[in-house]
PDB file of N, CA and C in Angstrom:
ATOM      1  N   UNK A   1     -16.433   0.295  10.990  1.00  0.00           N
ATOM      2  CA  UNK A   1     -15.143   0.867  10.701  1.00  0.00           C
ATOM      3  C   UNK A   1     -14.242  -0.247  10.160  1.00  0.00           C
ATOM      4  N   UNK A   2     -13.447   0.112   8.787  1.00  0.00           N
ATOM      5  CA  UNK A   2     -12.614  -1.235   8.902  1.00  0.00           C
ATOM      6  C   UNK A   2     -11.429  -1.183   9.108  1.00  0.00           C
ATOM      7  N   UNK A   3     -10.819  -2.159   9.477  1.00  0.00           N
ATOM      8  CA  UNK A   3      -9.301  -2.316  10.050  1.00  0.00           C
ATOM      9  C   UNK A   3      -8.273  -1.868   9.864  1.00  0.00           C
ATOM     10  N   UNK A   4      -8.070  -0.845   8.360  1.00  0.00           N
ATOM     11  CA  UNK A   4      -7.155   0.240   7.946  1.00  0.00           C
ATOM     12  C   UNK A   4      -7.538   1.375   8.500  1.00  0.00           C
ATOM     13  N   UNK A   5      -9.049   1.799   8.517  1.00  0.00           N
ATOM     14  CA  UNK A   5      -9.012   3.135   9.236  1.00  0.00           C
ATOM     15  C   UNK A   5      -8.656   2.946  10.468  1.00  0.00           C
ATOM     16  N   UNK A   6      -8.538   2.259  11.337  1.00  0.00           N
ATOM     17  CA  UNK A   6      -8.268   1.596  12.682  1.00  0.00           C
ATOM     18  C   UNK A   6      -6.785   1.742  12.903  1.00  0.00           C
ATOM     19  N   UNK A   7      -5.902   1.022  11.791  1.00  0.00           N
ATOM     20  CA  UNK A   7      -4.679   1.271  11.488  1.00  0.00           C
ATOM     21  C   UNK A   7      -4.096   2.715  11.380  1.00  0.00           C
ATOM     22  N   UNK A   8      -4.726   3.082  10.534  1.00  0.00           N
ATOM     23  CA  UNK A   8      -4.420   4.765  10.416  1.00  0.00           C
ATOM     24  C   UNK A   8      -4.442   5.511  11.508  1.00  0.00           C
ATOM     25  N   UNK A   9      -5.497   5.668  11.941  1.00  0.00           N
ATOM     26  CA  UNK A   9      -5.799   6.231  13.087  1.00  0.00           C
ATOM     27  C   UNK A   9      -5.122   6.320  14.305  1.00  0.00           C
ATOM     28  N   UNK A  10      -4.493   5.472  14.331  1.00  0.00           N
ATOM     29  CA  UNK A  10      -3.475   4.906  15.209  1.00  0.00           C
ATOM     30  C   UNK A  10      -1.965   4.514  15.116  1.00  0.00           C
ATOM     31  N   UNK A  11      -1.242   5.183  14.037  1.00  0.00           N
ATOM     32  CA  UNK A  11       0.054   5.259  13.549  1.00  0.00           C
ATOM     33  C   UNK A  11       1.027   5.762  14.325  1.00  0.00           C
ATOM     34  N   UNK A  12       0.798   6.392  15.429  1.00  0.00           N
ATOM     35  CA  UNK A  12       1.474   7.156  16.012  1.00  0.00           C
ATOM     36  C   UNK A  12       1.416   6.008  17.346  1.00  0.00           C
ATOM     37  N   UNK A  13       0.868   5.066  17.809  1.00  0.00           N
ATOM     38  CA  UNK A  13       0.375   4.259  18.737  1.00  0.00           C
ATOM     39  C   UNK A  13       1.520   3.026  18.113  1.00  0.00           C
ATOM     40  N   UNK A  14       1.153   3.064  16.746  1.00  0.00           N
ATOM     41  CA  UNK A  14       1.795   1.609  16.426  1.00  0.00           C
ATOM     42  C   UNK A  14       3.358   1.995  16.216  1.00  0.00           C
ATOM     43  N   UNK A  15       4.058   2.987  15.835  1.00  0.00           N
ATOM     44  CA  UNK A  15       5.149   3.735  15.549  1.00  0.00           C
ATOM     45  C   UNK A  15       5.898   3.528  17.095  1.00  0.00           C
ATOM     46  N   UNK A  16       4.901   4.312  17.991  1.00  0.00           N
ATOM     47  CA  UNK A  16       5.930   3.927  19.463  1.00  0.00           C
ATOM     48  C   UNK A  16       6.132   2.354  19.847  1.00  0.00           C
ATOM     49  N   UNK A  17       5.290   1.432  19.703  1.00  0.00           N
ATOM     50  CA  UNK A  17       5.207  -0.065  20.201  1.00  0.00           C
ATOM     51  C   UNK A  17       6.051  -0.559  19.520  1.00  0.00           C
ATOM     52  N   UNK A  18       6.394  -0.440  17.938  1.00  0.00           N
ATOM     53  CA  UNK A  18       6.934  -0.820  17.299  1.00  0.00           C
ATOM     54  C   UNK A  18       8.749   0.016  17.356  1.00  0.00           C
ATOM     55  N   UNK A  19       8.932   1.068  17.724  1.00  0.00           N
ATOM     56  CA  UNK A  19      10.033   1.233  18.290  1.00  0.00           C
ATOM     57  C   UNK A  19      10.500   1.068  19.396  1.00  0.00           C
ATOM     58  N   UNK A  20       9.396   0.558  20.817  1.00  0.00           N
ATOM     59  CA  UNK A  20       9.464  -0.212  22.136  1.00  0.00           C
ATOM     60  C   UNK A  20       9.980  -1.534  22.393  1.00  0.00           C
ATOM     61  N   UNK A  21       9.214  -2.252  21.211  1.00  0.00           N
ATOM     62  CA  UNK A  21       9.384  -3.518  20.691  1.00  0.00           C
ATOM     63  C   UNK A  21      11.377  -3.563  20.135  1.00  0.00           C
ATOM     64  N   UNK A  22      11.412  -2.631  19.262  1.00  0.00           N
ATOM     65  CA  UNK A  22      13.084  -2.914  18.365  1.00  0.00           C
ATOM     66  C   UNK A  22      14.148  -2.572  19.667  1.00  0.00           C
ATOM     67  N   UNK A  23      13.964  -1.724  20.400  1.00  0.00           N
ATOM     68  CA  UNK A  23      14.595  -1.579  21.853  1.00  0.00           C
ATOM     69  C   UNK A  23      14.489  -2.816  22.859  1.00  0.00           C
ATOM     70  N   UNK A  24      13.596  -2.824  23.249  1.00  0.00           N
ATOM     71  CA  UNK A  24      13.476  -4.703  23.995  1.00  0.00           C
ATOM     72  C   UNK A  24      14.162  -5.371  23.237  1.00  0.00           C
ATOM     73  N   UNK A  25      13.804  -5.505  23.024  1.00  0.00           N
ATOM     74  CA  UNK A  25      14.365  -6.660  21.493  1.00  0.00           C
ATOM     75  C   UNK A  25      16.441  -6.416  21.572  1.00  0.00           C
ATOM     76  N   UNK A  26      16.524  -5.523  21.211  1.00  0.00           N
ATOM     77  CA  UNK A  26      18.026  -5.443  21.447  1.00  0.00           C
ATOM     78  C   UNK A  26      18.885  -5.415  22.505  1.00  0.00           C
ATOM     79  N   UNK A  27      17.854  -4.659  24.200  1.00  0.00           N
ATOM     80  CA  UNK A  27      18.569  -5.044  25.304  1.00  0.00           C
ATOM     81  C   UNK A  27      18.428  -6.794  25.527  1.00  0.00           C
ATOM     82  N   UNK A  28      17.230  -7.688  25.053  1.00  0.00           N
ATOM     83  CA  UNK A  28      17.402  -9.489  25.264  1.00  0.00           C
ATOM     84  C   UNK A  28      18.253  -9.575  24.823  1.00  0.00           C
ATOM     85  N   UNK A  29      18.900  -9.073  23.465  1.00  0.00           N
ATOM     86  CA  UNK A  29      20.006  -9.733  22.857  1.00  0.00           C
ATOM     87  C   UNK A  29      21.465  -9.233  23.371  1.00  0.00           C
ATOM     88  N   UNK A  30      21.467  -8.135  24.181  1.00  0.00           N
ATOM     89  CA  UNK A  30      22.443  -8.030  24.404  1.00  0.00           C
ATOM     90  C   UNK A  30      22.865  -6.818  23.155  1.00  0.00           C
ATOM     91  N   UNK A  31      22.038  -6.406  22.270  1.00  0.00           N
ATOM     92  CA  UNK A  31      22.902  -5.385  21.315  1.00  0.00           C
ATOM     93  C   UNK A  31      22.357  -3.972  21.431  1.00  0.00           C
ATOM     94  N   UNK A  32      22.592  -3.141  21.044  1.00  0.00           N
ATOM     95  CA  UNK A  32      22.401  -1.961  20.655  1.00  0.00           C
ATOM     96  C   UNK A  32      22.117  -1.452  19.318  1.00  0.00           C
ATOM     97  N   UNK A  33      20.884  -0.676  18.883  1.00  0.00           N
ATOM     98  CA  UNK A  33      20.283  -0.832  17.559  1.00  0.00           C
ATOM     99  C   UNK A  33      20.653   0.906  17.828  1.00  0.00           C
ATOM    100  N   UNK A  34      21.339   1.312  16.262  1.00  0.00           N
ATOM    101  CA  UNK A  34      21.009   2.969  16.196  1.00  0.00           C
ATOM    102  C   UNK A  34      19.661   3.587  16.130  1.00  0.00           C
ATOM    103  N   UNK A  35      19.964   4.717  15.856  1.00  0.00           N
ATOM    104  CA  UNK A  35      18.241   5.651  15.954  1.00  0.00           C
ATOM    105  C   UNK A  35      17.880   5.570  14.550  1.00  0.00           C
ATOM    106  N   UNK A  36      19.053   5.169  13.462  1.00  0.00           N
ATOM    107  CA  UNK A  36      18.772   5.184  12.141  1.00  0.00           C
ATOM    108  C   UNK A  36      18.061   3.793  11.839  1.00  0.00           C
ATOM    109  N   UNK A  37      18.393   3.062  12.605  1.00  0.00           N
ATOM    110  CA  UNK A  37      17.702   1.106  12.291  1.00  0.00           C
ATOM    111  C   UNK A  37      16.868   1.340  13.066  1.00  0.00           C
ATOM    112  N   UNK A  38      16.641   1.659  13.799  1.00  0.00           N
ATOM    113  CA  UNK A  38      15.402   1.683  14.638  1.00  0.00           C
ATOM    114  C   UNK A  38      14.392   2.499  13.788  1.00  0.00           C
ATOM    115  N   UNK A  39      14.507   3.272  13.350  1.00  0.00           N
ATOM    116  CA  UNK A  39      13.604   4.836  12.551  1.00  0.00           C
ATOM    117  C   UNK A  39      13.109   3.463  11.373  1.00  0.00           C
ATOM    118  N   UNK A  40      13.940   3.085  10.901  1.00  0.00           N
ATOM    119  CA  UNK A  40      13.819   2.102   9.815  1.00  0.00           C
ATOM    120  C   UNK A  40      13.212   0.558   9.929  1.00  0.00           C
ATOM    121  N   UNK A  41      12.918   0.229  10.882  1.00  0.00           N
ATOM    122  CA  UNK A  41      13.002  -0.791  11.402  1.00  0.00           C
ATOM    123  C   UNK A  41      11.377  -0.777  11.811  1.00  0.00           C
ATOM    124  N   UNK A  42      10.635   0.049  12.421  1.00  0.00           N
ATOM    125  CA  UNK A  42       9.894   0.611  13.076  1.00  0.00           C
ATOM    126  C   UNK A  42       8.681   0.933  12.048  1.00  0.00           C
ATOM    127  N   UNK A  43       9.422   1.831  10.762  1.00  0.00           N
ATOM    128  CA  UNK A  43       8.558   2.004   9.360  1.00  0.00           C
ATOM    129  C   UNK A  43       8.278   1.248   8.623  1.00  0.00           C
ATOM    130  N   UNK A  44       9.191   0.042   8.489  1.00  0.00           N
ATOM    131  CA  UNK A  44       9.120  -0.797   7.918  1.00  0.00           C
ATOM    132  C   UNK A  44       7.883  -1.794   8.225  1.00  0.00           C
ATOM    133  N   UNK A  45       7.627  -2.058   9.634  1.00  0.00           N
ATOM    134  CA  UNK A  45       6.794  -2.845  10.507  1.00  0.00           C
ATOM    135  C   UNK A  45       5.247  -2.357  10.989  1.00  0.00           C
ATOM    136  N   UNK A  46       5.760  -0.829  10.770  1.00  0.00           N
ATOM    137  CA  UNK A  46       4.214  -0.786  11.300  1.00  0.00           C
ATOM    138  C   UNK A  46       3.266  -0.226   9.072  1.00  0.00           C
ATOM    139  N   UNK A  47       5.081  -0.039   7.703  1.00  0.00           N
ATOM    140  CA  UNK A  47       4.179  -0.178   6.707  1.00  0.00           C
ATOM    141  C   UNK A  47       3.613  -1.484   6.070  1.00  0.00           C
ATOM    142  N   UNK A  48       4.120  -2.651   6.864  1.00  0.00           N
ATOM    143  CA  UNK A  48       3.437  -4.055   6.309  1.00  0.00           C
ATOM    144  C   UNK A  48       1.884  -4.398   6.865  1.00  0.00           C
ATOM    145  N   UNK A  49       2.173  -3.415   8.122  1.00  0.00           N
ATOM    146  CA  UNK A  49       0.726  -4.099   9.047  1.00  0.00           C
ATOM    147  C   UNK A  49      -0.449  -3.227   8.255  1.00  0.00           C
ATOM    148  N   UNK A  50       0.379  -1.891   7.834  1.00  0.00           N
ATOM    149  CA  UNK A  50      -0.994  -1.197   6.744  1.00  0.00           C
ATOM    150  C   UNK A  50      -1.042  -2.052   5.749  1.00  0.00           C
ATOM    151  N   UNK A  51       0.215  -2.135   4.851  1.00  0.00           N
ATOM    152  CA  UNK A  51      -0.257  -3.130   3.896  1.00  0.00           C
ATOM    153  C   UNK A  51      -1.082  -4.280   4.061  1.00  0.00           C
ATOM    154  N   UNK A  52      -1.316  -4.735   5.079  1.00  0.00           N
ATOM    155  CA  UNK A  52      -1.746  -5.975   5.282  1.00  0.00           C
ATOM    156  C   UNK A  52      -2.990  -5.755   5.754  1.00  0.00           C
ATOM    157  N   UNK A  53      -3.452  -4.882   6.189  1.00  0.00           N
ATOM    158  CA  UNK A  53      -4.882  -4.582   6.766  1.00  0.00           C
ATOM    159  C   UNK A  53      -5.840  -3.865   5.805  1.00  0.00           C
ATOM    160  N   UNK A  54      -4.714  -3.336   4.761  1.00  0.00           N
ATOM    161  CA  UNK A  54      -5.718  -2.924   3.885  1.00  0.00           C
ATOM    162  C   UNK A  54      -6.204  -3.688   3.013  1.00  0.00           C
ATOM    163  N   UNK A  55      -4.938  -4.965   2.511  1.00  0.00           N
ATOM    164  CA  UNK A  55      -5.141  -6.067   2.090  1.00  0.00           C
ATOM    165  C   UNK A  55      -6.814  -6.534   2.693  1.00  0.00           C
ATOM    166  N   UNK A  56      -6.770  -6.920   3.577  1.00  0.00           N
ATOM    167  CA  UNK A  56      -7.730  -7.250   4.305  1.00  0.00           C
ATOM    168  C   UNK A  56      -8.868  -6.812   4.131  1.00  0.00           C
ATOM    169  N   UNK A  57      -9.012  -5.461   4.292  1.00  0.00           N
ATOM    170  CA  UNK A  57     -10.271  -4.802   3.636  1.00  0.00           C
ATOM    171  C   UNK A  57     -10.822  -5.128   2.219  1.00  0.00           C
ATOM    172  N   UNK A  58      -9.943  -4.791   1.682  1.00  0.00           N
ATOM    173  CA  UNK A  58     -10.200  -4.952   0.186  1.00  0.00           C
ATOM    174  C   UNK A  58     -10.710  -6.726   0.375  1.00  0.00           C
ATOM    175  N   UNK A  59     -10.016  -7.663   0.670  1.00  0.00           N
ATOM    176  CA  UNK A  59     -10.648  -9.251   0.303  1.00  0.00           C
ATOM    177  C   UNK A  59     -11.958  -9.156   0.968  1.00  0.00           C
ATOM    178  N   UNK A  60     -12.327  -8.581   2.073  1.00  0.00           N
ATOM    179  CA  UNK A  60     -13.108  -8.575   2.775  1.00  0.00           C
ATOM    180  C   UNK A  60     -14.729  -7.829   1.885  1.00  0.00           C
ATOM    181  N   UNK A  61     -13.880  -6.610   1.547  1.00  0.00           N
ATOM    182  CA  UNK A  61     -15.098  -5.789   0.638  1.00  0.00           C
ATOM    183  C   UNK A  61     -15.454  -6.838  -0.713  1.00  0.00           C
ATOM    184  N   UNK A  62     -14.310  -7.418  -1.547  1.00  0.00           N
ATOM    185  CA  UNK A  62     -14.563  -7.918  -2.417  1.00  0.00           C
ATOM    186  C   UNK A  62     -15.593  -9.267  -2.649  1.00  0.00           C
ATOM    187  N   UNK A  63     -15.446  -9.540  -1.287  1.00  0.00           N
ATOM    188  CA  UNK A  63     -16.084 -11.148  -0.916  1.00  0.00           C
ATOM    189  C   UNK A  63     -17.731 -10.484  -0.841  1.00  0.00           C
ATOM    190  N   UNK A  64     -17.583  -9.733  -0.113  1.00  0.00           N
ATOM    191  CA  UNK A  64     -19.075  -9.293   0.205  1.00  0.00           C
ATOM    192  C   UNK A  64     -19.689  -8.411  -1.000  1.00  0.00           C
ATOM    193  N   UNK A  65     -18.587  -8.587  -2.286  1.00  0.00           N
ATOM    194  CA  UNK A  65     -19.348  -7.727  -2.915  1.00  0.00           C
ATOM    195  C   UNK A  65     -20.214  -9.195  -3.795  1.00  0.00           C
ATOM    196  N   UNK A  66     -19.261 -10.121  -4.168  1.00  0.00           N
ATOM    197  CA  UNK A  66     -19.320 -11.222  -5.038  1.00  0.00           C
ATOM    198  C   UNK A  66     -20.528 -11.978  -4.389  1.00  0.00           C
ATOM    199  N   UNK A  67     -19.969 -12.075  -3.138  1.00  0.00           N
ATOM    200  CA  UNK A  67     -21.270 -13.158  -2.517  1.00  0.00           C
ATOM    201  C   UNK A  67     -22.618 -12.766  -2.336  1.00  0.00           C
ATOM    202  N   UNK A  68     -22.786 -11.159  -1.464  1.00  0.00           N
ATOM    203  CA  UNK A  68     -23.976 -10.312  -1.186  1.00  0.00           C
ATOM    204  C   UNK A  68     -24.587  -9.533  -2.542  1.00  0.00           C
ATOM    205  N   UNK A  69     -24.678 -10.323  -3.754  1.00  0.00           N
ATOM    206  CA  UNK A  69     -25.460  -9.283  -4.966  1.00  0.00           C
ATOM    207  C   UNK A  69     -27.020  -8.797  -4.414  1.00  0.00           C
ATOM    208  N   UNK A  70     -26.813  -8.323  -3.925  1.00  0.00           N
ATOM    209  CA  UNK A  70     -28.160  -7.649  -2.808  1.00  0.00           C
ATOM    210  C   UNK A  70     -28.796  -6.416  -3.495  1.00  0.00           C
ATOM    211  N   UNK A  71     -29.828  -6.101  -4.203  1.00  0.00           N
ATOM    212  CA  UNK A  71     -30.264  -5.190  -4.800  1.00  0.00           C
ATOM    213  C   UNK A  71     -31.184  -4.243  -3.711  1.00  0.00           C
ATOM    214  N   UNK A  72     -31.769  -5.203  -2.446  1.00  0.00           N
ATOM    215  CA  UNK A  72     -33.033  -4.189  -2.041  1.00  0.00           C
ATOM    216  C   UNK A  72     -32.818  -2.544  -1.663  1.00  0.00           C
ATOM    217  N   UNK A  73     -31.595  -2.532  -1.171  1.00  0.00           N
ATOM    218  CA  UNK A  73     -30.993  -1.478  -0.601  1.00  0.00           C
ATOM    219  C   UNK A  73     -31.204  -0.326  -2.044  1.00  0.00           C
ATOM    220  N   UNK A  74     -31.195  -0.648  -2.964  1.00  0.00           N
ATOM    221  CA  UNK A  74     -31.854  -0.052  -4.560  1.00  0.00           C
ATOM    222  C   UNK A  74     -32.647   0.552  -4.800  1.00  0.00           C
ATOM    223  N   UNK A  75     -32.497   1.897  -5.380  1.00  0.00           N
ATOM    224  CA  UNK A  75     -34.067   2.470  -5.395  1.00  0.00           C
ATOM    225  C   UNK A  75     -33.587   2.998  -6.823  1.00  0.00           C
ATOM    226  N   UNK A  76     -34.526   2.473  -7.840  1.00  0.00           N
ATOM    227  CA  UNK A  76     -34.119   3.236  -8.897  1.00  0.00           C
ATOM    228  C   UNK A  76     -35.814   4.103  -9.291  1.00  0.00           C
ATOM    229  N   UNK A  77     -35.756   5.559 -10.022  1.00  0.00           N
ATOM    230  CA  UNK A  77     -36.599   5.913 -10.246  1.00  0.00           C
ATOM    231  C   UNK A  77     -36.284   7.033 -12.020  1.00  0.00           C
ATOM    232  N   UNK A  78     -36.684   7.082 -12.282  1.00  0.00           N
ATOM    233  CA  UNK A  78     -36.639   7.620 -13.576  1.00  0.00           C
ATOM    234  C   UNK A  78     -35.096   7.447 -14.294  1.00  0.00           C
ATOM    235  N   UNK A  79     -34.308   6.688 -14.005  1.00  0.00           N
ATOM    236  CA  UNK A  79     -33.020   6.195 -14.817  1.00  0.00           C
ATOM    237  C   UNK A  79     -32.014   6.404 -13.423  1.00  0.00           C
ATOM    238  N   UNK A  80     -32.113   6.954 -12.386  1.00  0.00           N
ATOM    239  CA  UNK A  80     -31.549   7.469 -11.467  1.00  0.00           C
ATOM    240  C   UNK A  80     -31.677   6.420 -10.679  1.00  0.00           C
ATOM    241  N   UNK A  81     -30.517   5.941 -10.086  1.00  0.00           N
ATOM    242  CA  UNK A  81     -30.257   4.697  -9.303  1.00  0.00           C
ATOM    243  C   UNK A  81     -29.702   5.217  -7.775  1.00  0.00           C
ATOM    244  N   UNK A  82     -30.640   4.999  -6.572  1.00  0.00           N
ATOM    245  CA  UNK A  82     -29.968   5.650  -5.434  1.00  0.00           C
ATOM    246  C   UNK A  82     -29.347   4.104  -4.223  1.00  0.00           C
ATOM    247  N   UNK A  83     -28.439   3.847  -4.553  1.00  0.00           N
ATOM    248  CA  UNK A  83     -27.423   3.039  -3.948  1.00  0.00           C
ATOM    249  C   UNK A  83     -27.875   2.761  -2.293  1.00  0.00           C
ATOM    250  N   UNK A  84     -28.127   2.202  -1.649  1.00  0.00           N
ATOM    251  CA  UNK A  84     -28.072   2.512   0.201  1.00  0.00           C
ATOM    252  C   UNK A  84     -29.023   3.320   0.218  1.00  0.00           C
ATOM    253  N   UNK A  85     -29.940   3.922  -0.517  1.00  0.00           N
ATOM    254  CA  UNK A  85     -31.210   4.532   0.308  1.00  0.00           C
ATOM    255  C   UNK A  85     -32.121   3.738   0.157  1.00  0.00           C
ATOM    256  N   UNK A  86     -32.925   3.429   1.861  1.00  0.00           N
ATOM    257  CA  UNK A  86     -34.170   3.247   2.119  1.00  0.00           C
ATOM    258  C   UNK A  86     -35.099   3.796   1.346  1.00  0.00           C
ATOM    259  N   UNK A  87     -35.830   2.769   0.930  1.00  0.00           N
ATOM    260  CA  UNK A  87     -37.515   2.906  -0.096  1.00  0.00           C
ATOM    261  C   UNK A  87     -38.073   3.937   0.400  1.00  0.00           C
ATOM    262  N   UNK A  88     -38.225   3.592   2.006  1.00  0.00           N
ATOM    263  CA  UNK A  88     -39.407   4.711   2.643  1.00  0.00           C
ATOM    264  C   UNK A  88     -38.628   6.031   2.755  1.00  0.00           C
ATOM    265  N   UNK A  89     -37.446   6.539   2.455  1.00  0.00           N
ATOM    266  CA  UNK A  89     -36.796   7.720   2.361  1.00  0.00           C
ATOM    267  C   UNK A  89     -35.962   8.102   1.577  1.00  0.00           C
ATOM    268  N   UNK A  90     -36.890   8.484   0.072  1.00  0.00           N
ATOM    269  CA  UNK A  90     -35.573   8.698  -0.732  1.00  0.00           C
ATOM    270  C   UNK A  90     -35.293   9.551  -0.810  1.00  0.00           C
ATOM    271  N   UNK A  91     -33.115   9.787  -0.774  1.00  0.00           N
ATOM    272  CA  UNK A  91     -32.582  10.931  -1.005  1.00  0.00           C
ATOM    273  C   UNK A  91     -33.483  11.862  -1.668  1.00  0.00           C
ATOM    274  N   UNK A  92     -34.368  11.914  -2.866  1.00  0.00           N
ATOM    275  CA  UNK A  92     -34.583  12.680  -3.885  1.00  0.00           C
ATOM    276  C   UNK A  92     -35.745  13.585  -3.536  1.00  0.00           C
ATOM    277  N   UNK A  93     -36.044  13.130  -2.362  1.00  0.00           N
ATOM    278  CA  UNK A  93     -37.109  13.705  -1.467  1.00  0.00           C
ATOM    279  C   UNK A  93     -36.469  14.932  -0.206  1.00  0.00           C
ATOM    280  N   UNK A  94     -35.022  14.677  -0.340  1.00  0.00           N
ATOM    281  CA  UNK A  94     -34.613  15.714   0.317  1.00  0.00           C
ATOM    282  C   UNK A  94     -34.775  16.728  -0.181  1.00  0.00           C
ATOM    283  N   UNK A  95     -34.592  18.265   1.085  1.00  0.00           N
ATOM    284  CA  UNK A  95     -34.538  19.758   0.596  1.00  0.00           C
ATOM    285  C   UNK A  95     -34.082  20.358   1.846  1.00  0.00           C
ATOM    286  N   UNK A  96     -33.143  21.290   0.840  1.00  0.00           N
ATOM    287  CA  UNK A  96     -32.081  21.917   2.130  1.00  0.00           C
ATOM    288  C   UNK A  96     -33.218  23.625   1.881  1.00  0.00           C
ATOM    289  N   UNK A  97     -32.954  23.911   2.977  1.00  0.00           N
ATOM    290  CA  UNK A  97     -33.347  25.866   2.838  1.00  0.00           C
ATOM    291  C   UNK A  97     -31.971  26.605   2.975  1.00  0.00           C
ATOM    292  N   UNK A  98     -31.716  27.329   2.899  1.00  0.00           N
ATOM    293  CA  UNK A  98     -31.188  28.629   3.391  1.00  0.00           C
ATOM    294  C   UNK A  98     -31.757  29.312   4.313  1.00  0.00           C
ATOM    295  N   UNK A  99     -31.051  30.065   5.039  1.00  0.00           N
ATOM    296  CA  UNK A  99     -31.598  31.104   6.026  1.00  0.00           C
ATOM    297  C   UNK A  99     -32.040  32.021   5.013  1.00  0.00           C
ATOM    298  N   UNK A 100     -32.980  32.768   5.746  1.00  0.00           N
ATOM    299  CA  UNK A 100     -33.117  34.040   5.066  1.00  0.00           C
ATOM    300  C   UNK A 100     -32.447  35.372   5.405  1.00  0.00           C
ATOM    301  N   UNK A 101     -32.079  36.180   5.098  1.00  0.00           N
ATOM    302  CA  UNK A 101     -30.924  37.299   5.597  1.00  0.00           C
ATOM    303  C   UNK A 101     -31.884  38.702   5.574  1.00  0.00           C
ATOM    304  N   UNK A 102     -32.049  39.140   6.840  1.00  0.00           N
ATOM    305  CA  UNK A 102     -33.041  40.929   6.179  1.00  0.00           C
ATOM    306  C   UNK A 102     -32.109  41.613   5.577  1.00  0.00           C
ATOM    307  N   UNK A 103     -32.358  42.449   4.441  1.00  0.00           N
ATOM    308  CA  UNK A 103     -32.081  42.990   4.474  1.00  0.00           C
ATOM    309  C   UNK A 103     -32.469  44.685   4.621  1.00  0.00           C
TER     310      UNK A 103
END
């Protein structure tokens, strides 16, 4: 799983901590934050940590694409290139049925 779907998944997790957090934060100081800076404050913080995790993914995917030029995972057969399928099981060997219906 990578660290944006993780992020995502959990927006509603990071949304409360991150408005838990802007509340603490203002009773240490002694101030009082509205519901409008807080709403704002809160979106703002938990949209950098997406930005930033997706960031992440992406350098992460990109590295492994540059460094890992890995073909075995490859099955090509009559011009048809099957990406991630195993040799000993190729997609192209699948077959779905249908039920049959009496009629």
């Amino acid at each position: 799983m990578a660290i944006s779907d993780a992020v995502v998944g959990n927006l509603t997790t990071l949304f409360l901590v991150a408005i838990a957090a802007t509340k603490a934060y203002g009773l240490a100081v002694g101030r009082s934050f509205s519901g409008t800076c807080v709403l704002v404050l809160s979106t703002l913080a938990v949209g950098v940590i997406l930005i930033i995790s997706i960031g992440w993914d992406l350098s992460r995917k990109a590295r492994s694409a540059v460094i890992a030029n890995d073909h075995s995972h490859e099955m090509c057969r009559g011009g048809i290139c099957w990406h991630g399928v195993a040799v000993k099981s190729p997609a192209s060997q699948v077959r779905f049925r249908l039920p049959q219906h009496g009629n």
